[in-house]
Structure formats: C-alpha cells, structure tokens
N, C-alpha and C. Protein backbone atom coordinates (compact mmCIF):
# COMPACT_ATOMS: atom_id res chain seq x y z
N UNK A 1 -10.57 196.43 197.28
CA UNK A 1 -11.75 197.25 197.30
C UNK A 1 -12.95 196.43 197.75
N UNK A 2 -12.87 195.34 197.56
CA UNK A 2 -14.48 194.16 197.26
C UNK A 2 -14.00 193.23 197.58
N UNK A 3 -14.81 192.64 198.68
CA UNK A 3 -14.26 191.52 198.78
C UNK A 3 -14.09 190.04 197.86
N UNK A 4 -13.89 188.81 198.03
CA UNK A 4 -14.23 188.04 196.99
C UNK A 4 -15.87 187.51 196.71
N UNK A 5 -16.20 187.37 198.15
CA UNK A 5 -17.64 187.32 198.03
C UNK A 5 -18.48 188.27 197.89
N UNK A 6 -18.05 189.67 198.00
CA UNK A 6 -18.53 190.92 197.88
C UNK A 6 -19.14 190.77 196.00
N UNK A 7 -17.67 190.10 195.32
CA UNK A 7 -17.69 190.52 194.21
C UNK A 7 -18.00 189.35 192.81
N UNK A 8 -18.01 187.87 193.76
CA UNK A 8 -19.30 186.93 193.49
C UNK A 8 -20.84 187.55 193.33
N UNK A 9 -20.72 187.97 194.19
CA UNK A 9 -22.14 188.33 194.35
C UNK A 9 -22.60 189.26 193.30
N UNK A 10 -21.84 190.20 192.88
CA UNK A 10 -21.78 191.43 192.40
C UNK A 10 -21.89 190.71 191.14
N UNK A 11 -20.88 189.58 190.41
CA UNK A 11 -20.98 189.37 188.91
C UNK A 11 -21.99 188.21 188.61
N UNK A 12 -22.43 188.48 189.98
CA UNK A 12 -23.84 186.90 189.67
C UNK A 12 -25.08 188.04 189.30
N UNK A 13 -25.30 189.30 189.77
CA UNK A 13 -26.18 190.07 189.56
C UNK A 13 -26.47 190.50 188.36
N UNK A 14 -24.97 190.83 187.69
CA UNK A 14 -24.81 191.49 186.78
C UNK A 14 -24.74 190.42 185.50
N UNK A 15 -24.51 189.12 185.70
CA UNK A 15 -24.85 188.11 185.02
C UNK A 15 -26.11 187.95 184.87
N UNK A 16 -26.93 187.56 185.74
CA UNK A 16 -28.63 188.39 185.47
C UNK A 16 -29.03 189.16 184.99
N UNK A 17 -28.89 190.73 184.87
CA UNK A 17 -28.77 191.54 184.21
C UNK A 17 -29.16 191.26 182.75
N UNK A 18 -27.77 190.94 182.33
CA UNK A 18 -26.78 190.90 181.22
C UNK A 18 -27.72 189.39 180.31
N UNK A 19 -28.71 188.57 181.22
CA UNK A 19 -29.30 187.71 180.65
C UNK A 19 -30.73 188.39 180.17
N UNK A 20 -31.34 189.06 181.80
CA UNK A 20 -32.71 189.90 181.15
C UNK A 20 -32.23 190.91 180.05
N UNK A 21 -31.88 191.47 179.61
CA UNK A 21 -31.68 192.81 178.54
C UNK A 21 -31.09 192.15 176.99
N UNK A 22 -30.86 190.85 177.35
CA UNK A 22 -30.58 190.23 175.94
C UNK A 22 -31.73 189.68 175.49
N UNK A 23 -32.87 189.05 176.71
CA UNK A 23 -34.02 188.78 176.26
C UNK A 23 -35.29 190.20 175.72
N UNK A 24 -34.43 191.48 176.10
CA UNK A 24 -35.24 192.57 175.94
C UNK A 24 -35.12 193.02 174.19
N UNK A 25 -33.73 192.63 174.30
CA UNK A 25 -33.07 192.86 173.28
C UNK A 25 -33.76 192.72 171.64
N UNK A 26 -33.92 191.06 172.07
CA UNK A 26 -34.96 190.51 171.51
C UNK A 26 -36.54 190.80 170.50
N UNK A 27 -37.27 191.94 171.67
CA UNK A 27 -38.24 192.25 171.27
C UNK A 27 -37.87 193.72 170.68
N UNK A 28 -36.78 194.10 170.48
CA UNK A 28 -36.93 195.70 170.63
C UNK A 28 -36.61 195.74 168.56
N UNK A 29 -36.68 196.89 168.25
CA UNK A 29 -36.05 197.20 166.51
C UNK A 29 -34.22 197.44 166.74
N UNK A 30 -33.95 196.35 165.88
CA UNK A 30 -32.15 196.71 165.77
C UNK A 30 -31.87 198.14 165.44
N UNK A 31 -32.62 198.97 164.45
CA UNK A 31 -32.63 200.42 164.03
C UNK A 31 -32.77 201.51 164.93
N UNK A 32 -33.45 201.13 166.32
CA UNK A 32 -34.34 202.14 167.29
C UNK A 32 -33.09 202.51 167.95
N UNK A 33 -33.28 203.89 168.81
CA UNK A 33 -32.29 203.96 169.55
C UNK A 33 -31.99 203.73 171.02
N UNK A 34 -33.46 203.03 171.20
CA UNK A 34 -33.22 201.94 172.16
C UNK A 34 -32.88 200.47 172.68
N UNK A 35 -32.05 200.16 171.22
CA UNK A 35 -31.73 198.60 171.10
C UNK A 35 -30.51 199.49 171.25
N UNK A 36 -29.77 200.24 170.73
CA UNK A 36 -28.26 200.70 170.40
C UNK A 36 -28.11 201.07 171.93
N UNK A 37 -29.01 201.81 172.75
CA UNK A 37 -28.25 201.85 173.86
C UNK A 37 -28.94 200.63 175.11
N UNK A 38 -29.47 199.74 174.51
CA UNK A 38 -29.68 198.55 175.78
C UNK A 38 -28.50 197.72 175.25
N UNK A 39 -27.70 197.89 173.90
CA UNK A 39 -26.92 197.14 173.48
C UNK A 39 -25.37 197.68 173.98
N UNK A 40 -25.24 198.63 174.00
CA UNK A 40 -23.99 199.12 174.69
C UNK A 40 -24.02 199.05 176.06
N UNK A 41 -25.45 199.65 176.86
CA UNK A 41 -24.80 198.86 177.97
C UNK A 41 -25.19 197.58 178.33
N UNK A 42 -25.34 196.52 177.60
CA UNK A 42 -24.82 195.20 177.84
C UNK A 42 -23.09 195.24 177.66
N UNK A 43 -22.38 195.64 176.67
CA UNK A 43 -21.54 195.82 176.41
C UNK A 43 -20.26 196.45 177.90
N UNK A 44 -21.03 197.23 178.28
CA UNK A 44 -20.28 197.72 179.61
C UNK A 44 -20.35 196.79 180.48
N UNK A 45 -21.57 196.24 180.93
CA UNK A 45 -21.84 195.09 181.67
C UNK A 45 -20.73 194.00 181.68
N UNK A 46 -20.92 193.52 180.63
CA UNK A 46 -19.65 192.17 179.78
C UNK A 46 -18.46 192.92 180.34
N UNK A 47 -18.39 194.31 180.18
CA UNK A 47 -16.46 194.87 180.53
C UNK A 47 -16.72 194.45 181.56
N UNK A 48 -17.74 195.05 182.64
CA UNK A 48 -17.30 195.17 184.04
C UNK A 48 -17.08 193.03 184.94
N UNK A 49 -17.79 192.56 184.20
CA UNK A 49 -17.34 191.36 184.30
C UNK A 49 -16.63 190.42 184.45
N UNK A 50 -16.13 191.00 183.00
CA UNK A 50 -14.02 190.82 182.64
C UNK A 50 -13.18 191.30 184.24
N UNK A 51 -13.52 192.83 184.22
CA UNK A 51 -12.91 193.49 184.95
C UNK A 51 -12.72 192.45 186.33
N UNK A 52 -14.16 192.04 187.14
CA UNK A 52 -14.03 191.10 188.36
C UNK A 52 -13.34 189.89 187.76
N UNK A 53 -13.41 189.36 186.52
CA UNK A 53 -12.81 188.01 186.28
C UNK A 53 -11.47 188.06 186.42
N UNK A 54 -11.00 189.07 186.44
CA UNK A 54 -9.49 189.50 186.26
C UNK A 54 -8.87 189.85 187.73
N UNK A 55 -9.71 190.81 188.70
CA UNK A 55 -9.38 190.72 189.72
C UNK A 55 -9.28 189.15 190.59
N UNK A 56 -10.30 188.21 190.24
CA UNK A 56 -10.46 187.25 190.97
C UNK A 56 -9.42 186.16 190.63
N UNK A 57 -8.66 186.50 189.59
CA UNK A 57 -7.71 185.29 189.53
C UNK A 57 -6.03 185.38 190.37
C-alpha cells in the first residue's frame, strides 16, 4: 500500500503528534471530557504505529 519511505515518513509525523498531545495532555483536567478523548486518540495513534512497525519488519 505505502511505501517504506512513504511510511517512515508517515510514523515520524505521527510520532510528533503523539509527542505534542501528551504535552497537551498535561495542561488539560484528567476528569474533562477532553483529556478522555485527546487520550484515546493518542491511544489510536500508538495502534497505528504498531501497525507500520509491524508492516516494516
């Protein structure tokens, strides 16, 4: 589907991502229901990650 550098590229982005929204994370209330869903999709993020780590081996 992606190439290998297609999909370097792709989990270097999403590694960024996945770094800003943990620092968002940070400032937000664990209770709100905007930590629960910046926290799940970090959570998808991390899958889709796996997912290229797995294709790339």
């Amino acid at each position: 589907m992606f190439s290998n550098v297609e999909l370097r590229h792709i989990r270097l982005c999403l590694v960024r991502q996945i770094a800003a929204g943990r620092a968002e994370l940070l400032k937000l209330d664990e209770d709100s229901d905007e930590y629960m869903e910046k926290a799940n999709d970090l959570m998808v993020l991390d899958s889709i990650i796996a997912k290229i780590d797995r294709e790339q081996s």
